[in-house]
PDB file of N, CA and C in Angstrom:
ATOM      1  N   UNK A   1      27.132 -13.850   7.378  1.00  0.00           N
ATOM      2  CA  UNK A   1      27.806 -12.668   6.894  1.00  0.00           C
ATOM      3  C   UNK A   1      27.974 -11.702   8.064  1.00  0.00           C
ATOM      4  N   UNK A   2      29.306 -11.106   8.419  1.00  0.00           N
ATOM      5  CA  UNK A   2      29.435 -10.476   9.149  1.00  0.00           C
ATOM      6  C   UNK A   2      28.504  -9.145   8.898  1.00  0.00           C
ATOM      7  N   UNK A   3      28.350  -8.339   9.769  1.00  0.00           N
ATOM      8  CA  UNK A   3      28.110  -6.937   9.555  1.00  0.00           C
ATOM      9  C   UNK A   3      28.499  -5.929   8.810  1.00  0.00           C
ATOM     10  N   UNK A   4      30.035  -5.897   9.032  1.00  0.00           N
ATOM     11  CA  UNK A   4      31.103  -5.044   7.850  1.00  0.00           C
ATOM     12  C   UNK A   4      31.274  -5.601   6.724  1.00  0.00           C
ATOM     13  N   UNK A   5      30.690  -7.167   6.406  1.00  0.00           N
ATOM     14  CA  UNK A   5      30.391  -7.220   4.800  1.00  0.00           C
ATOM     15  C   UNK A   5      29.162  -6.641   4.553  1.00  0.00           C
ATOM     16  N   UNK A   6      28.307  -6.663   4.994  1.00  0.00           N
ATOM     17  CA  UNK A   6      26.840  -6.547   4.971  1.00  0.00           C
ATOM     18  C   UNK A   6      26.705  -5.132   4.412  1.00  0.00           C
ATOM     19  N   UNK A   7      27.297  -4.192   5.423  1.00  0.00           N
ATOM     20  CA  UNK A   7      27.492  -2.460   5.077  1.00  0.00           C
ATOM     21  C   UNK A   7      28.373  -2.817   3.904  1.00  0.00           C
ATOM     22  N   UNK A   8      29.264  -2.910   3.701  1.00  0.00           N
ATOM     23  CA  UNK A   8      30.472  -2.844   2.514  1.00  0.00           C
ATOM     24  C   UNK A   8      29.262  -3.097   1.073  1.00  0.00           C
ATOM     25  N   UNK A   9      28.818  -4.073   1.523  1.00  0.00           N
ATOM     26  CA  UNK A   9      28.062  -4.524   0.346  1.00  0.00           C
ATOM     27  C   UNK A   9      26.855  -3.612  -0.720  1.00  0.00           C
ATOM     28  N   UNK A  10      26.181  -3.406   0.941  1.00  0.00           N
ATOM     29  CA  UNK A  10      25.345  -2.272   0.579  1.00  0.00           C
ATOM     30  C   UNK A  10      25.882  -1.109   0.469  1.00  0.00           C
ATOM     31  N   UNK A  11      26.508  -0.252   1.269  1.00  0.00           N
ATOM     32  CA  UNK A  11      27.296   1.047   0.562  1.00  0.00           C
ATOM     33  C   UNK A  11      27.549   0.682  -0.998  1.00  0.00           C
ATOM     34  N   UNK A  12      27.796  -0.329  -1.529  1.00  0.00           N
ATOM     35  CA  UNK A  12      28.230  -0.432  -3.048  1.00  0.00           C
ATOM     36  C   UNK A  12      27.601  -0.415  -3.885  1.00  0.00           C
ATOM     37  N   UNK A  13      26.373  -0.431  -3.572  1.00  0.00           N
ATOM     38  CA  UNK A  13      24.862  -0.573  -4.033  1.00  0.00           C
ATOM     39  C   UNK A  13      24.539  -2.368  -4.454  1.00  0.00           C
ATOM     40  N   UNK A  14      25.453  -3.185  -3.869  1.00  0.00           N
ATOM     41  CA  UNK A  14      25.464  -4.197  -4.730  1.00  0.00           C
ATOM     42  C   UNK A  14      23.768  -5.319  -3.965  1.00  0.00           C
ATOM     43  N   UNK A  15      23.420  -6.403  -4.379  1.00  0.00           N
ATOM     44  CA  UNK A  15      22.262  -6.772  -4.039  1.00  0.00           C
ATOM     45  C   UNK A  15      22.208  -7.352  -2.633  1.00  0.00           C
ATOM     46  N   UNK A  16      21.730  -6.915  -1.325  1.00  0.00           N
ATOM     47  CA  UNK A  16      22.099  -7.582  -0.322  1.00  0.00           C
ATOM     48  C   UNK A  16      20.712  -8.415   0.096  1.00  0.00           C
ATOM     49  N   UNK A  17      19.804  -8.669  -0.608  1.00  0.00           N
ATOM     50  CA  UNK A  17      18.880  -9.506  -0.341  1.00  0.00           C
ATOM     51  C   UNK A  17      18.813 -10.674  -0.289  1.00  0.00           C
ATOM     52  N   UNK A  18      20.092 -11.497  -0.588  1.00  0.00           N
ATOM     53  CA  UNK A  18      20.547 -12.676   0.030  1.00  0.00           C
ATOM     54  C   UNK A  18      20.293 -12.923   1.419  1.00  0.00           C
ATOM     55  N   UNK A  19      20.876 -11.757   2.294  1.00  0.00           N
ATOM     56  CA  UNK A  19      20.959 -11.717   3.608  1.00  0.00           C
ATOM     57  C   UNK A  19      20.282 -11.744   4.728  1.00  0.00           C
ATOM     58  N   UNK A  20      18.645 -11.091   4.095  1.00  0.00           N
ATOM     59  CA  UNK A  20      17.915 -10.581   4.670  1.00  0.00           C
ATOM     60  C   UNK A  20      16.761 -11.364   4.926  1.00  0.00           C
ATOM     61  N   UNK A  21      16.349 -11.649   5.982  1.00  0.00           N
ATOM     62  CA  UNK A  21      14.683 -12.585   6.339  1.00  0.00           C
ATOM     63  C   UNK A  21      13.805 -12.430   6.067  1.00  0.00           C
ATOM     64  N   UNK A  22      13.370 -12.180   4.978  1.00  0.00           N
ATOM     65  CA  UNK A  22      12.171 -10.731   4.895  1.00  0.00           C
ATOM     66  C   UNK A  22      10.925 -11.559   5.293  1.00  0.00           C
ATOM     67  N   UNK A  23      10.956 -13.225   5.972  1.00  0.00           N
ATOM     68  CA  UNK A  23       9.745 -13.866   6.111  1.00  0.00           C
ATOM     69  C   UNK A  23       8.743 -13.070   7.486  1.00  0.00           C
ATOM     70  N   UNK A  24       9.497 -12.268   7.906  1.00  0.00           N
ATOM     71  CA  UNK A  24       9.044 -11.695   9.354  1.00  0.00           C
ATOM     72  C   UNK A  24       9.031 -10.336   9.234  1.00  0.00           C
ATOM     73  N   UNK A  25       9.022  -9.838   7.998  1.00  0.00           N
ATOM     74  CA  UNK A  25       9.362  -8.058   7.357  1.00  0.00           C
ATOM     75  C   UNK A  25       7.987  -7.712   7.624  1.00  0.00           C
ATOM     76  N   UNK A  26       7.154  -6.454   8.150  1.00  0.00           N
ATOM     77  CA  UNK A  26       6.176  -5.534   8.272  1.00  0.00           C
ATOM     78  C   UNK A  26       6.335  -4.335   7.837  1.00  0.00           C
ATOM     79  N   UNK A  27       5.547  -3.832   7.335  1.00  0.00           N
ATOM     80  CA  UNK A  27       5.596  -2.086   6.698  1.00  0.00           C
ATOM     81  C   UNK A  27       4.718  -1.481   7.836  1.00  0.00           C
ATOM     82  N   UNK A  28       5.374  -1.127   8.679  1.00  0.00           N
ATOM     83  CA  UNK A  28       4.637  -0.364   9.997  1.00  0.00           C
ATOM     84  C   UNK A  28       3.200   1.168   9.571  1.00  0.00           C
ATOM     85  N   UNK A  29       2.592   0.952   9.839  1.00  0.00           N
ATOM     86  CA  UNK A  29       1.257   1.773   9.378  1.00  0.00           C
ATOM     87  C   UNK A  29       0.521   1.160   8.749  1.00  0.00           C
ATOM     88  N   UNK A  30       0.932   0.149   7.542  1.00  0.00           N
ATOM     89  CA  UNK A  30       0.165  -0.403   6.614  1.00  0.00           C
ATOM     90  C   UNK A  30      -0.403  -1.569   6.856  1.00  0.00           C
ATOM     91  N   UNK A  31      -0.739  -1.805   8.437  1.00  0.00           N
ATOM     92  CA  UNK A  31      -1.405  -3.103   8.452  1.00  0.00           C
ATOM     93  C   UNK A  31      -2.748  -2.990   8.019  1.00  0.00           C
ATOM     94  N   UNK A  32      -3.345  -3.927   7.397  1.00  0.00           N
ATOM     95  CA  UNK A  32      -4.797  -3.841   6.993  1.00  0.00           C
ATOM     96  C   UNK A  32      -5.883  -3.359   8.424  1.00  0.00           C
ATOM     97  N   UNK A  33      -6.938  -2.903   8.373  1.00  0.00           N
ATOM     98  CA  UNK A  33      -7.639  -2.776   9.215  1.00  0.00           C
ATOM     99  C   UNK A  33      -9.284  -2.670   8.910  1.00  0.00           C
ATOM    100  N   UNK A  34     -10.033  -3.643   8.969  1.00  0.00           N
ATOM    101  CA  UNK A  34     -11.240  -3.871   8.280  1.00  0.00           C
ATOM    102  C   UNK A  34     -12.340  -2.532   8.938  1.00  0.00           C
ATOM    103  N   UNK A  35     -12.763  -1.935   8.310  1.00  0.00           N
ATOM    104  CA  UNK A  35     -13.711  -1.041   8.325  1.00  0.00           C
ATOM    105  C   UNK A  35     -15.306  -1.006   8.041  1.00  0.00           C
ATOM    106  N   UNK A  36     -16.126  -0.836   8.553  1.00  0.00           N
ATOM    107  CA  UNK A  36     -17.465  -0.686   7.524  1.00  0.00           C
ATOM    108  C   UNK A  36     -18.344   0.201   7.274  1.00  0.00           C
ATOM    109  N   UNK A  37     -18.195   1.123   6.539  1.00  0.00           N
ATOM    110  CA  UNK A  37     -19.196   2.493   5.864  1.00  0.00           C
ATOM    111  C   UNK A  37     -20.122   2.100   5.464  1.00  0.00           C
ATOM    112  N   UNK A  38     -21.495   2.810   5.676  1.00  0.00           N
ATOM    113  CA  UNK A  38     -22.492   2.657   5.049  1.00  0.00           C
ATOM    114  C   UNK A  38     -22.874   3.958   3.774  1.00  0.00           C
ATOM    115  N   UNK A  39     -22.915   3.859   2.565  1.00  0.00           N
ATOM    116  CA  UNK A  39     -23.155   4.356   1.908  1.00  0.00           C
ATOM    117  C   UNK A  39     -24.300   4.590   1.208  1.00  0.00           C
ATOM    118  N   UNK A  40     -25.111   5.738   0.611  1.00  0.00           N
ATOM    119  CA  UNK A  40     -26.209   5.414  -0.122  1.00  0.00           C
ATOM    120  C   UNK A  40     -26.543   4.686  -1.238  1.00  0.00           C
ATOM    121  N   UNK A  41     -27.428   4.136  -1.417  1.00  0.00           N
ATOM    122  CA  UNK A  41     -27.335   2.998  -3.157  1.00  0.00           C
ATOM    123  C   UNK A  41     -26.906   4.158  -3.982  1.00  0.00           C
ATOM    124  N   UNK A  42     -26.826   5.627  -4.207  1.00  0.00           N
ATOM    125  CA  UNK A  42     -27.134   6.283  -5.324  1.00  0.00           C
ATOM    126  C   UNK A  42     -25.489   6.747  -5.596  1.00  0.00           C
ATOM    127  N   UNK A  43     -24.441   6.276  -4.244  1.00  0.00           N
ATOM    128  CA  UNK A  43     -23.060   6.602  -4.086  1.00  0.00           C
ATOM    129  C   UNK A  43     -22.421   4.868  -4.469  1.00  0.00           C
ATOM    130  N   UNK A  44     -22.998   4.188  -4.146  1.00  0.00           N
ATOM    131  CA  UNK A  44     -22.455   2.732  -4.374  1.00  0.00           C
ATOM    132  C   UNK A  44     -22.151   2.858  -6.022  1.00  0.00           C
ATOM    133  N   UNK A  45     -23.372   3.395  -6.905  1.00  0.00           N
ATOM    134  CA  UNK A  45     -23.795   3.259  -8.383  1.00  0.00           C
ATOM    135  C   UNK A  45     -22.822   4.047  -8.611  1.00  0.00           C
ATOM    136  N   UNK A  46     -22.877   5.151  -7.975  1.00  0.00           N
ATOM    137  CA  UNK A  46     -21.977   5.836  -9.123  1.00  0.00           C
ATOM    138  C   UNK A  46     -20.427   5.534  -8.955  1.00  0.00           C
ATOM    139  N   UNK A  47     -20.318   4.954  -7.541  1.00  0.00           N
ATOM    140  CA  UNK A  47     -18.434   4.437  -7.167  1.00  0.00           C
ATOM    141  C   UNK A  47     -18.357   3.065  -8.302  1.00  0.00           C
ATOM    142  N   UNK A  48     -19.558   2.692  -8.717  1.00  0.00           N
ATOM    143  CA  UNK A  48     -18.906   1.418  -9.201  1.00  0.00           C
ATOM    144  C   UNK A  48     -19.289   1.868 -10.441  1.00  0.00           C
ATOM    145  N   UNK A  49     -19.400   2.737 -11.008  1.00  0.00           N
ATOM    146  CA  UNK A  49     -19.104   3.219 -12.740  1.00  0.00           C
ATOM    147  C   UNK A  49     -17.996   3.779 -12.736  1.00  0.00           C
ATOM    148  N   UNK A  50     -17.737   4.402 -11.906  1.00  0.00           N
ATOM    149  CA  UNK A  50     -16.369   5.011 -12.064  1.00  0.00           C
ATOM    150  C   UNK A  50     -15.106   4.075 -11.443  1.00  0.00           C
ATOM    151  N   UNK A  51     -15.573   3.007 -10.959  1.00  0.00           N
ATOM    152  CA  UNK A  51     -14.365   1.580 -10.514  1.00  0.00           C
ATOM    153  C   UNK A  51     -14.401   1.050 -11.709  1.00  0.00           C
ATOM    154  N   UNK A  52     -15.317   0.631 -12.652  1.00  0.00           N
ATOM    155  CA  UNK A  52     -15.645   0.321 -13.488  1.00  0.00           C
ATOM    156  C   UNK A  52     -14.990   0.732 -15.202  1.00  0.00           C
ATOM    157  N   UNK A  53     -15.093   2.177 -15.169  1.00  0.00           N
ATOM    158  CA  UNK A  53     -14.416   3.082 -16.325  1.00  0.00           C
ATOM    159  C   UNK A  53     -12.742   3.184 -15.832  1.00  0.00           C
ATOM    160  N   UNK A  54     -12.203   2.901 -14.481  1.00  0.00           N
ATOM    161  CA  UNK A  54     -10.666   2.530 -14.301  1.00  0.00           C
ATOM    162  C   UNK A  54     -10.250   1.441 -14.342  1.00  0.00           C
ATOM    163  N   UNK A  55     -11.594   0.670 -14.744  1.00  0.00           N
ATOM    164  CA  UNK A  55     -10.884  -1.226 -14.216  1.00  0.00           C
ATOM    165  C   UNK A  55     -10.471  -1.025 -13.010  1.00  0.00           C
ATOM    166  N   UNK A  56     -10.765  -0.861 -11.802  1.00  0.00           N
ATOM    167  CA  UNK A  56     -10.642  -1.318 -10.876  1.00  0.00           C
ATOM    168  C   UNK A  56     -11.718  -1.654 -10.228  1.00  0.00           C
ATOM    169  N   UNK A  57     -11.504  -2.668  -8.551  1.00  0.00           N
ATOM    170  CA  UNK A  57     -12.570  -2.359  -7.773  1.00  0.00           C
ATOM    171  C   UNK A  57     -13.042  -1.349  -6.995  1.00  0.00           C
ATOM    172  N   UNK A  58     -14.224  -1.463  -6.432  1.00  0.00           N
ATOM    173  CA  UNK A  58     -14.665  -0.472  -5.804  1.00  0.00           C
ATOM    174  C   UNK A  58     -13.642  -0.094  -4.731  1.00  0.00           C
ATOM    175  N   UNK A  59     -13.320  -0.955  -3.725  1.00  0.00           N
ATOM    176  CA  UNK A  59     -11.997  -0.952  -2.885  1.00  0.00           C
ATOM    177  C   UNK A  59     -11.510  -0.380  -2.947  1.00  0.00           C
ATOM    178  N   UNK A  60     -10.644  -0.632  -4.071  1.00  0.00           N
ATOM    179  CA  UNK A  60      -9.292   0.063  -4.588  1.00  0.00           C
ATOM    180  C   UNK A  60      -9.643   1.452  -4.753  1.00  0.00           C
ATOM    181  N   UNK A  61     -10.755   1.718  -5.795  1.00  0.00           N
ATOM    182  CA  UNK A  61     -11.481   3.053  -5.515  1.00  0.00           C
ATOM    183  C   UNK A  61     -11.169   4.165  -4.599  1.00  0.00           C
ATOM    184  N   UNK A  62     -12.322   3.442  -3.772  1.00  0.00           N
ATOM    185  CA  UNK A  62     -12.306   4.524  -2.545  1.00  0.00           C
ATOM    186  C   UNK A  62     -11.219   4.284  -1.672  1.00  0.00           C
ATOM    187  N   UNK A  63     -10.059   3.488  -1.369  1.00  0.00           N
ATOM    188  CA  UNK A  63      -8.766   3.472  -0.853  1.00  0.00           C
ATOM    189  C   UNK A  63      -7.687   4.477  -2.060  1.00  0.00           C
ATOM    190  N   UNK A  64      -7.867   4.770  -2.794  1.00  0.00           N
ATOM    191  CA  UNK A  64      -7.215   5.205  -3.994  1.00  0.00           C
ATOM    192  C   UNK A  64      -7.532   6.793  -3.453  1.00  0.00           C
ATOM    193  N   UNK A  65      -9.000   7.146  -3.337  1.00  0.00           N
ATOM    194  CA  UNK A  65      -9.419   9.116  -3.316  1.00  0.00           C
ATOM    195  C   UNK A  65      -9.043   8.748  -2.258  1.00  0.00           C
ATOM    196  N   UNK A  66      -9.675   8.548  -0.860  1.00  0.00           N
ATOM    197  CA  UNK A  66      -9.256   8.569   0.523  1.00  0.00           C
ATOM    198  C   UNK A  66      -7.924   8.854   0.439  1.00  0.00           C
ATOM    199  N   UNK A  67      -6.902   7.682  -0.137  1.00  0.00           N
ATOM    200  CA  UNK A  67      -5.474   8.778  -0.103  1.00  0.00           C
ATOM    201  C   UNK A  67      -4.782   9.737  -0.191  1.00  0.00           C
ATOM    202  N   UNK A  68      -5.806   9.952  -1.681  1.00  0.00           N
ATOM    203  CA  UNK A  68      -5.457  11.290  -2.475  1.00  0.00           C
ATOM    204  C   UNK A  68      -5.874  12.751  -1.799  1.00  0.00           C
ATOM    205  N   UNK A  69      -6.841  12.249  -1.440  1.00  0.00           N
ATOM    206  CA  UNK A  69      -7.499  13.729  -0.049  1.00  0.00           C
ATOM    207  C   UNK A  69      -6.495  13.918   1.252  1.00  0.00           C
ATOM    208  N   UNK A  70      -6.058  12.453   1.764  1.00  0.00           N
ATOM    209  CA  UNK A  70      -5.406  12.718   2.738  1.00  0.00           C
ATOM    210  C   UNK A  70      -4.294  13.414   2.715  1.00  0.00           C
ATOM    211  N   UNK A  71      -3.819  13.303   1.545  1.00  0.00           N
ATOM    212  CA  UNK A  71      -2.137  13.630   1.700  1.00  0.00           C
ATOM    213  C   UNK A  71      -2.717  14.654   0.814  1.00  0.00           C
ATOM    214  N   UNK A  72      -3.724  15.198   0.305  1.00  0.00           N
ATOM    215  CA  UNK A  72      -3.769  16.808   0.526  1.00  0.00           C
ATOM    216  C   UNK A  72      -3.925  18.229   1.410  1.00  0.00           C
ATOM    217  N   UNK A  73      -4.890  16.879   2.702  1.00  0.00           N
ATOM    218  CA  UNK A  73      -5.494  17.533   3.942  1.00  0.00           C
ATOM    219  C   UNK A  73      -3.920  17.971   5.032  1.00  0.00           C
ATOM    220  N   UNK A  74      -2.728  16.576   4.549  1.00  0.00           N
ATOM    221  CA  UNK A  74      -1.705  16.465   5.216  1.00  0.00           C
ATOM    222  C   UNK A  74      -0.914  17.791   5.357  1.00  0.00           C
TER     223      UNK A  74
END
C-alpha cells in the first residue's frame, strides 16, 4: 500500500490495521522493569486484604496507588 492510500484511509477513519506490523510495536516508557521493596509483614497483611477485597493481586495493587500518587505528585 502506497502511503497516500495509507493517509487517505486513515484520515477516513476507516480500519488501517491491515497495514501495520505491530509484531515489532513498543509503548516507549512502559517497558517492564523488575524492582524489589522490602516491606513490613504488618504492610504485606494489610496490602493483601485490600488486593484481596478488589480481587486483585498484590502487584496490581501497589502498581495501581503508585500511579495514582504519581500523577497526583505530577
Amino acid at each position: 500500500m502506497k502511503t497516500s492510500e495509507f493517509d487517505r484511509r486513515f484520515d477516513h477513519g476507516e480500519d488501517i490495521s491491515d497495514a501495520l506490523d505491530l509484531s515489532q510495536a513498543v509503548r516507549p516508557g512502559l517497558q517492564a522493569k523488575r524492582v524489589n521493596v522490602d516491606f513490613p509483614a504488618w504492610m504485606v497483611e494489610s496490602l493483601d486484604k485490600q488486593a484481596a477485597h478488589l480481587g486483585v493481586s498484590r502487584q496490581s495493587l501497589i502498581k495501581m496507588w503508585l500511579s495514582e500518587r504519581l500523577e497526583k505528585t505530577a
